[in-house]
Protein backbone atom coordinates (compact mmCIF):
# COMPACT_ATOMS: atom_id res chain seq x y z
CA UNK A 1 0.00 0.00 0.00
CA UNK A 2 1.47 3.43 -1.01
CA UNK A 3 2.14 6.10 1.80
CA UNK A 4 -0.36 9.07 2.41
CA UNK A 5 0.25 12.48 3.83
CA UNK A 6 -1.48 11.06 7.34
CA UNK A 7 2.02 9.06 7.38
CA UNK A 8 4.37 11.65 6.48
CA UNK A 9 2.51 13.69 8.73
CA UNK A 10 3.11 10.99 11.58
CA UNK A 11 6.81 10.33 10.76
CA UNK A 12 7.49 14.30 10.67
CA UNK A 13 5.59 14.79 14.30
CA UNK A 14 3.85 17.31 12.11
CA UNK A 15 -0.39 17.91 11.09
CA UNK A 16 -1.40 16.41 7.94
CA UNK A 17 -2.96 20.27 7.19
CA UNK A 18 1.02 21.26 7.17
CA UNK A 19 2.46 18.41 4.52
CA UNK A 20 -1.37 19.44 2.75
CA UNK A 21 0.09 23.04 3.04
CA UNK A 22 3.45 22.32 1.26
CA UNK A 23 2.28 19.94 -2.01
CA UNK A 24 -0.13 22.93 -2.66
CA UNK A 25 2.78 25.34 -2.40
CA UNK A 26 0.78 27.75 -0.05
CA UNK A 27 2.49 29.96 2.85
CA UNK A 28 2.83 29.36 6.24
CA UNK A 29 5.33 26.53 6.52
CA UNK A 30 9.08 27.35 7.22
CA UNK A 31 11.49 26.38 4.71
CA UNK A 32 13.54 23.74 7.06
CA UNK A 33 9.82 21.64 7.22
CA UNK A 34 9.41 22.16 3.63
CA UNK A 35 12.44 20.83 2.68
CA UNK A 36 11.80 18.01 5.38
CA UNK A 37 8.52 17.16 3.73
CA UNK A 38 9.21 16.63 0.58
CA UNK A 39 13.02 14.41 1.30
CA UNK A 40 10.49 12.11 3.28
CA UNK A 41 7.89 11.65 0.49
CA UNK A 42 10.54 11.29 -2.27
CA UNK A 43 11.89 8.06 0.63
CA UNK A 44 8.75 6.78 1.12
CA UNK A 45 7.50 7.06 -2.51
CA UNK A 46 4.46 9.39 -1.82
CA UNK A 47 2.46 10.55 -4.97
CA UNK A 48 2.08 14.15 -5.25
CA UNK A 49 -1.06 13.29 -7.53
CA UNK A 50 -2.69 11.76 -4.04
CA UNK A 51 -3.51 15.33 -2.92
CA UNK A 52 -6.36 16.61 -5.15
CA UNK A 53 -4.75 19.65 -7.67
CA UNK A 54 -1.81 18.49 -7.97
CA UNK A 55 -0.09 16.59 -10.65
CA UNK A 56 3.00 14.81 -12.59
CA UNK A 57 4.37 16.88 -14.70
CA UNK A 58 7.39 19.01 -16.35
CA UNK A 59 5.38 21.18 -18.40
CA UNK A 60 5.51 25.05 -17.87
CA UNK A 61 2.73 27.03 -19.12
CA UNK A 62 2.74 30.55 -20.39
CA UNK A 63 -0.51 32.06 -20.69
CA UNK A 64 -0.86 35.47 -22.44
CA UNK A 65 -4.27 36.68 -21.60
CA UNK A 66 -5.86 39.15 -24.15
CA UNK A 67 -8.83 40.97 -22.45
CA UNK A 68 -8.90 43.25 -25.85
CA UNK A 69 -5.30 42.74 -27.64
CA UNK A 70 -5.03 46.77 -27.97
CA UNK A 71 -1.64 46.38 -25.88
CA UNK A 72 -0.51 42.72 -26.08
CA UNK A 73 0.38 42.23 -29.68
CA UNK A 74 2.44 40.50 -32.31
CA UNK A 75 5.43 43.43 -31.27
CA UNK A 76 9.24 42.99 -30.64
CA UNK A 77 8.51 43.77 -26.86
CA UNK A 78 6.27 40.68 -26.42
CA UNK A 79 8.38 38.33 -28.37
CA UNK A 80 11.63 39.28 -26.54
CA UNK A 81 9.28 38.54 -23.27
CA UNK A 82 8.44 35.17 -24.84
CA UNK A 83 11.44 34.75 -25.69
CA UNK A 84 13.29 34.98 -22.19
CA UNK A 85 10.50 32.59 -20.50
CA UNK A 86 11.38 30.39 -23.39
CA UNK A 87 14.96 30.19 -22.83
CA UNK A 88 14.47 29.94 -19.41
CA UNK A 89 12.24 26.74 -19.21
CA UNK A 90 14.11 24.87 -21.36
CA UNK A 91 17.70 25.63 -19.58
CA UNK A 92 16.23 24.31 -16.31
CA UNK A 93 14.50 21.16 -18.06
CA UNK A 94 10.80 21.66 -18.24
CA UNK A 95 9.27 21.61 -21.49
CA UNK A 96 7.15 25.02 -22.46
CA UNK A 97 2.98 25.13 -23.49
CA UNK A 98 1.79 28.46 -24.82
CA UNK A 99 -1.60 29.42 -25.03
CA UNK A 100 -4.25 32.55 -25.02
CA UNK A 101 -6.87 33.43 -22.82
CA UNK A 102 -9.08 35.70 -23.96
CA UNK A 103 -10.76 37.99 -21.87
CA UNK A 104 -14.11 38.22 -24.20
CA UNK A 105 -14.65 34.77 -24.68
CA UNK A 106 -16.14 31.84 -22.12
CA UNK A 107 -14.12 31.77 -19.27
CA UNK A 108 -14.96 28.31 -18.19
CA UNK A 109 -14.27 26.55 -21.41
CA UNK A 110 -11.03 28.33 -21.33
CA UNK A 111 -9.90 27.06 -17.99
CA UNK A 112 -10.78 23.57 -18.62
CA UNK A 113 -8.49 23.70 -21.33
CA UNK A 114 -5.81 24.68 -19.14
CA UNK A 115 -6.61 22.81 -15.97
CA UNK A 116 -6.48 19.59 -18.46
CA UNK A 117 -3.24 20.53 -19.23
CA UNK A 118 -1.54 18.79 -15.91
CA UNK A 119 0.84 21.88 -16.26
CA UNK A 120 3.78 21.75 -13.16
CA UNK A 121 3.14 25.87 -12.97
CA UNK A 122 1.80 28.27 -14.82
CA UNK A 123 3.64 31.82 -15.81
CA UNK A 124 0.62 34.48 -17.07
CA UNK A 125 1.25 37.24 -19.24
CA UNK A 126 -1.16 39.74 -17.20
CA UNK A 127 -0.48 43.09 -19.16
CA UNK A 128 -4.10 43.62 -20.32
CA UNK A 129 -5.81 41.71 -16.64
CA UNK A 130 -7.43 43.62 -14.17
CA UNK A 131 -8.09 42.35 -10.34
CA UNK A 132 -11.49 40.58 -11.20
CA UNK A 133 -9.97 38.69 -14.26
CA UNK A 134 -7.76 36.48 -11.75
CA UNK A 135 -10.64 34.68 -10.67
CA UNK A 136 -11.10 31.86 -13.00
CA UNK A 137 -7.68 31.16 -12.12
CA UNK A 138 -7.55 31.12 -8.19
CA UNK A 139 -8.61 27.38 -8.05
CA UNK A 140 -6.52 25.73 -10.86
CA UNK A 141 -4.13 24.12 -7.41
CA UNK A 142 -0.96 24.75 -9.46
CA UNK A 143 1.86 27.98 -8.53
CA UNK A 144 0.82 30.91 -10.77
CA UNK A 145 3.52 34.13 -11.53
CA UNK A 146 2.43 36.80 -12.59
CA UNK A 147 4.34 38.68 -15.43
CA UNK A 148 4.43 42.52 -16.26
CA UNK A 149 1.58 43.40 -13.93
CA UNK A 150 0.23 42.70 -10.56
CA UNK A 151 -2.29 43.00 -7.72
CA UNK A 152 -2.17 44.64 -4.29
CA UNK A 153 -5.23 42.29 -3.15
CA UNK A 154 -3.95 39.28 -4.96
CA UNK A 155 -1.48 37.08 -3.30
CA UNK A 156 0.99 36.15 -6.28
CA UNK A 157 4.58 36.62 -6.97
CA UNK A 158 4.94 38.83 -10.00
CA UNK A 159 7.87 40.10 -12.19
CA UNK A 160 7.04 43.97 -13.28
CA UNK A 161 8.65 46.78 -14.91
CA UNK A 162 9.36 50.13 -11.96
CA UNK A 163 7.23 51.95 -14.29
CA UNK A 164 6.96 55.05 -12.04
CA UNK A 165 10.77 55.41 -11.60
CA UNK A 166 11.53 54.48 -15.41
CA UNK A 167 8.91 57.81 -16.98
CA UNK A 168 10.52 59.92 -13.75
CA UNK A 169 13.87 59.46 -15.45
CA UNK A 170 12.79 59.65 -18.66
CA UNK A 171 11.44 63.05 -18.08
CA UNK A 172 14.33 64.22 -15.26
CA UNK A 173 16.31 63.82 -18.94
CA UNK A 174 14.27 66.26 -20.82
CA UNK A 175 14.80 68.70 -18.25
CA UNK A 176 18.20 67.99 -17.50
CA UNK A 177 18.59 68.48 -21.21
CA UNK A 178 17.14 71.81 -20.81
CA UNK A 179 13.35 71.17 -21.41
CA UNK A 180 10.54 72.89 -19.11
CA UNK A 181 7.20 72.62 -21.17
CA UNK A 182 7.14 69.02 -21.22
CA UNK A 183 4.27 67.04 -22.49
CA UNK A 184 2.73 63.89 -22.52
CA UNK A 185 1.55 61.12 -24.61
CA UNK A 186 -0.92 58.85 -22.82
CA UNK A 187 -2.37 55.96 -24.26
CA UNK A 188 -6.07 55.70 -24.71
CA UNK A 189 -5.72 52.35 -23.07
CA UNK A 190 -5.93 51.78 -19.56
CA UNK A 191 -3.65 49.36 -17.66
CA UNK A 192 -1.22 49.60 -14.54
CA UNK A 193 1.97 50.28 -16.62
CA UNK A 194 0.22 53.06 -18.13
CA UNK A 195 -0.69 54.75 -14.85
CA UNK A 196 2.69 54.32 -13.18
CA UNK A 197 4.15 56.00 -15.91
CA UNK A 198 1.48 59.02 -15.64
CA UNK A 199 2.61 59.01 -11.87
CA UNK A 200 5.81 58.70 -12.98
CA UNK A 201 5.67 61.69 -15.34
CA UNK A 202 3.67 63.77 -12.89
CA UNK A 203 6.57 63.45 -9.90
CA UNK A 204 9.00 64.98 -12.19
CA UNK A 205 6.82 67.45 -14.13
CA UNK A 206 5.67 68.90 -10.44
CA UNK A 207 8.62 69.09 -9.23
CA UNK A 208 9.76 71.75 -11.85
CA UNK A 209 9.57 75.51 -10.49
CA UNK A 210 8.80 77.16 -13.73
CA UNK A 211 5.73 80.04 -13.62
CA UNK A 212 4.22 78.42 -17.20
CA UNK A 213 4.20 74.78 -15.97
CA UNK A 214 0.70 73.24 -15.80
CA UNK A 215 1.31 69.45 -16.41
CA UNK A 216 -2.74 68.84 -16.81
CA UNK A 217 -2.72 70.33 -20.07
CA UNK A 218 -0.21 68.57 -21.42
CA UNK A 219 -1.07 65.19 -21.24
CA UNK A 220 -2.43 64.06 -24.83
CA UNK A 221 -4.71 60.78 -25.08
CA UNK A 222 -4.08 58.53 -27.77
CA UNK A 223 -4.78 55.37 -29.66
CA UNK A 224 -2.24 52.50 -29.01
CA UNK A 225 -1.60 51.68 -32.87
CA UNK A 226 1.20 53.88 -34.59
CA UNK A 227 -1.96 55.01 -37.14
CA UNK A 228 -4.32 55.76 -34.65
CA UNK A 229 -1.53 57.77 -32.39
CA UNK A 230 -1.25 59.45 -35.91
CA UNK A 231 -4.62 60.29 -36.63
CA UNK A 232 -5.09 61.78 -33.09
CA UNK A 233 -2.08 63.75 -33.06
CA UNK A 234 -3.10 65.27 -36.00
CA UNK A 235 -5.92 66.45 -34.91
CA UNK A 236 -4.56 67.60 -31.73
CA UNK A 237 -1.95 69.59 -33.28
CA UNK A 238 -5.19 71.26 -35.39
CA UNK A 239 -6.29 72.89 -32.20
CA UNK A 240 -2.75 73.40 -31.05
CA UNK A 241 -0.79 75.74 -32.39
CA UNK A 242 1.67 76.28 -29.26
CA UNK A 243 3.43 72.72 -28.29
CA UNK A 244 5.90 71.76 -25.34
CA UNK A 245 9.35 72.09 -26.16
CA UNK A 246 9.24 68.03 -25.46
CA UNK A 247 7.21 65.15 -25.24
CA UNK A 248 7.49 61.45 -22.72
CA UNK A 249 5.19 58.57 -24.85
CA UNK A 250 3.73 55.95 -23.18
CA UNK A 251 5.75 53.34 -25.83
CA UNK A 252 7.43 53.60 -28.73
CA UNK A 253 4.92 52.91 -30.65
CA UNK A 254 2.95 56.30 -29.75
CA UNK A 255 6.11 57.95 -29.89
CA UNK A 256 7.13 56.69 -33.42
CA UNK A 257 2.90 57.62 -34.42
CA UNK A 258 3.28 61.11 -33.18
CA UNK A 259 6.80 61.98 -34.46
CA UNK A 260 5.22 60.90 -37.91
CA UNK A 261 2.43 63.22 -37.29
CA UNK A 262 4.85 66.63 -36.27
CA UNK A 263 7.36 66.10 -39.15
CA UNK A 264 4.06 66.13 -41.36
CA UNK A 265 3.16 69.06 -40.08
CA UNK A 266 6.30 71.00 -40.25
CA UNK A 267 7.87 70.44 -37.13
CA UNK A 268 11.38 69.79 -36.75
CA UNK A 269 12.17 67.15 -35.11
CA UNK A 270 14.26 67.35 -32.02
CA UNK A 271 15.02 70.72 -32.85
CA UNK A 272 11.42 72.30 -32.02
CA UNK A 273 9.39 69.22 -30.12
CA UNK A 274 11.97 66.46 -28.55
CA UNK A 275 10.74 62.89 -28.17
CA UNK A 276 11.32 60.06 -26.16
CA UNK A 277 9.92 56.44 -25.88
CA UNK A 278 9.20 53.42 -24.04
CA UNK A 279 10.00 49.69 -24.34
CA UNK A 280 12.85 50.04 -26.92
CA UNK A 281 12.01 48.43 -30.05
CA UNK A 282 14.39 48.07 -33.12
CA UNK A 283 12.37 50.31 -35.35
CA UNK A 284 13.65 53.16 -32.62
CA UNK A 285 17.15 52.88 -34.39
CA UNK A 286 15.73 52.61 -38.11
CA UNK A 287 14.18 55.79 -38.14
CA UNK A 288 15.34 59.55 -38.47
CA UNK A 289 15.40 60.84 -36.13
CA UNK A 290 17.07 57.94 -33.97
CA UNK A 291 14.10 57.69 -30.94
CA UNK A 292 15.51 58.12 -27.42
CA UNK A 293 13.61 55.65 -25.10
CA UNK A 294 13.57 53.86 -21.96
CA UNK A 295 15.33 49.99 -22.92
CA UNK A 296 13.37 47.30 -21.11
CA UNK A 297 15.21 44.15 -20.00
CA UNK A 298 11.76 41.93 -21.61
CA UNK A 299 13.86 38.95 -21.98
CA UNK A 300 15.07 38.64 -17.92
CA UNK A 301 11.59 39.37 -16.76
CA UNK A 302 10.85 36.11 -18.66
CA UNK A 303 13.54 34.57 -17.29
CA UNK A 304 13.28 36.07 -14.01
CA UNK A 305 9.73 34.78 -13.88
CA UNK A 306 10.20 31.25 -14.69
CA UNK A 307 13.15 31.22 -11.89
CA UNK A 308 10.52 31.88 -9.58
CA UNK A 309 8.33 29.94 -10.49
CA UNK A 310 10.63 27.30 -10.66
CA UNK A 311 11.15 27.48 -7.35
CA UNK A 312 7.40 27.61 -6.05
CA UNK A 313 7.18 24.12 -8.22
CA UNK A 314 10.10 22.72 -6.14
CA UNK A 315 8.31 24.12 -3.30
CA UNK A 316 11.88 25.99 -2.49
CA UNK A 317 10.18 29.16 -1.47
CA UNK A 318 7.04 30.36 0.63
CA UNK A 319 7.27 34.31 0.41
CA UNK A 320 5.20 36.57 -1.49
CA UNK A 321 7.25 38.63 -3.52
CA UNK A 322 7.43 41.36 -6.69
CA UNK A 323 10.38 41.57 -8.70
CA UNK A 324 10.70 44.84 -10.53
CA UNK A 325 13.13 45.68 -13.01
CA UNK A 326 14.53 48.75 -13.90
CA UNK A 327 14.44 50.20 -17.53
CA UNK A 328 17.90 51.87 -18.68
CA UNK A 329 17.76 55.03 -20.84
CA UNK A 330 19.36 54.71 -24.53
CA UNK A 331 20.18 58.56 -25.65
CA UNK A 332 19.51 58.74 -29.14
CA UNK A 333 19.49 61.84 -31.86
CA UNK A 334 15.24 62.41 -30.92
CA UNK A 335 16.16 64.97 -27.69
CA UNK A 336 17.66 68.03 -28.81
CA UNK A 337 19.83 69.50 -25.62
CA UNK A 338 18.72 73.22 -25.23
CA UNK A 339 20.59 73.83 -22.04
CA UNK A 340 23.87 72.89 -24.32
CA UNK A 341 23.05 74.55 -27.29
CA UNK A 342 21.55 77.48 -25.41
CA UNK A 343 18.24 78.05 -26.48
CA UNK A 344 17.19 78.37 -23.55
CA UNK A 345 20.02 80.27 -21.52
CA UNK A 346 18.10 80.45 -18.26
CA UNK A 347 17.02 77.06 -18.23
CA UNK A 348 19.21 75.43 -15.45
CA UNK A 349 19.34 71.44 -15.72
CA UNK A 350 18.96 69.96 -12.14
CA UNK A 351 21.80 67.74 -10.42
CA UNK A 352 21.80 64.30 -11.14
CA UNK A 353 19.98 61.67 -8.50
């Protein structure tokens, strides 16, 4: 007869809730009677698959969930992100699933899908999820991460981008370049990176002492495509003939949409309206101007993600935690430096932090 988690429980002096506790990979057991748990089933040849939930297997899956696929997209950004979990899996010997989940369609169906998968852990791409949209998953028994997004009333490990801090030193460069009407391009779109950046962007914008700032009526909405970002900065530039000096986008991809839609309308590029980006994608370097932008390590928050997921499989881990990585500006030819070339002689660029 094959051992239960009554007799592990009984040879470790510990409560069958406890060994229960550490094959579901849930908090609240120390590390030392983790560890202890799982050397004593691997002697006694307990099956993990005797505790409902939990299954056989060396499969990771990577769930991008679409709730309307006007951010995650067929872009360089998500297939770098791919890309890293990819690597990742394979170097530490699980094999990798990929599927959708799609926020508009029948949830349930969906998740039986997935649940039949016998996945060992699932990674989910949650750019596009809000709070609610983590139900269906909550009671698929298996460790979830959480990549390029999170929760505060969710209890999952995520890997993010420090979105706030990345548009504050985006913008810190405009000014430090001499810049003090900045602007900013907002996507239509909501989701969390979004607003961190607007936060972002506001803490530095705020923080500037000149009598003509008002940060509230610079902030441009637009659509997420590069034709759409277009189409509405060309009809914002219609109605407005006096610009910032400089502009922080959202993503490239706005950026790239409303540079198009200045040097169409006469503007010289970084000479009268500067521009920087976000994310970093290859098109920033085929394009004149070169974009300036905010590089985003994608392929180590995949990586960085399956590591820690890795070790909630292996049961190596009980925290909570959010990893967030930190985007490094590339200076390219798309921010013109006033305070250099002194257009601005009294503009004073602030120290460096």
């Amino acid at each position: 007869m094959s051992a239960t988690a009554k007799d592990i429980a009984r040879l470790l002096g510990v409560s069958p809730a406890t060994v229960s506790l550490v094959f579901r990979n849930k908090p609240g057991v120390s590390d030392a009677v983790r560890e202890k748990v799982i050397a004593t089933a691997q002697e006694v040849g307990f099956e993990y698959s005797a505790i409902p939930g939990q299954r056989h297997s060396n499969t990771i899956q990577f769930i991008i969930y679409k709730r309307h696929g006007k951010v995650v997209s067929s872009t360089s950004f998500f297939d770098r992100l791919t890309q890293g979990v990819s690597d990742k899996v394979h170097q530490l010997g699980y094999q990798l699933s990929i599927a959708y989940f799609y926020g508009t369609e029948n949830s349930s169906e969906q998740l039986r899908t997935i649940a039949s998968s016998k996945c060992a852990g699932i990674i989910l791409l949650a750019t596009e999820m809000k709070s609610s949209d983590m139900e269906p998953f909550q009671n698929l028994h298996v460790p979830v991460v959480l990549l390029d997004n999170w929760f505060p009333n969710k209890r999952y490990d995520a890997v993010v981008i420090d979105n706030t801090y990345a548009a504050w030193r985006a913008v810190h460069h405009l000014i430090r370049s001499g810049h003090t009407r900045i602007g900013y391009l907002h996507s239509k779109v909501e989701i969390r990176n979004f607003r961190e950046r607007r936060d972002g962007y506001l803490n530095a914008v705020n923080a500037l002492k000149d009598a003509d700032n008002d940060s509230s009526k610079r902030i441009i909405s637009l659509g997420t495509t590069t034709e759409s970002a277009f189409e509405d900065m060309m009809a914002y530039l219609a109605t407005n003939p006096v610009l910032p000096t400089a502009f922080f986008a959202d993503n490239d991809i706005i950026a790239l949409g409303c540079m198009r839609a200045l040097l169409k309308s006469g503007y010289c590029v970084p000479e009268e309206v500067s521009m920087i980006g976000f994310d970093d994608m290859p098109i920033c370097q085929m394009i004149d101007p070169q974009l300036t932008t905010m590089a985003v390590p994608n392929d180590r928050m995949g990586a960085l993600a399956v590591e820690r997921l890795d070790k909630r499989i292996r049961g190596k881990t009980a925290e909570i935690v959010r990893i967030a990585v930190f985007p490094e500006i590339v200076k390219r030819a798309s921010v013109y430096n006033r305070a250099a070339n002194a257009a601005e002689p009294n503009a004073q660029p602030p120290k460096e932090d």
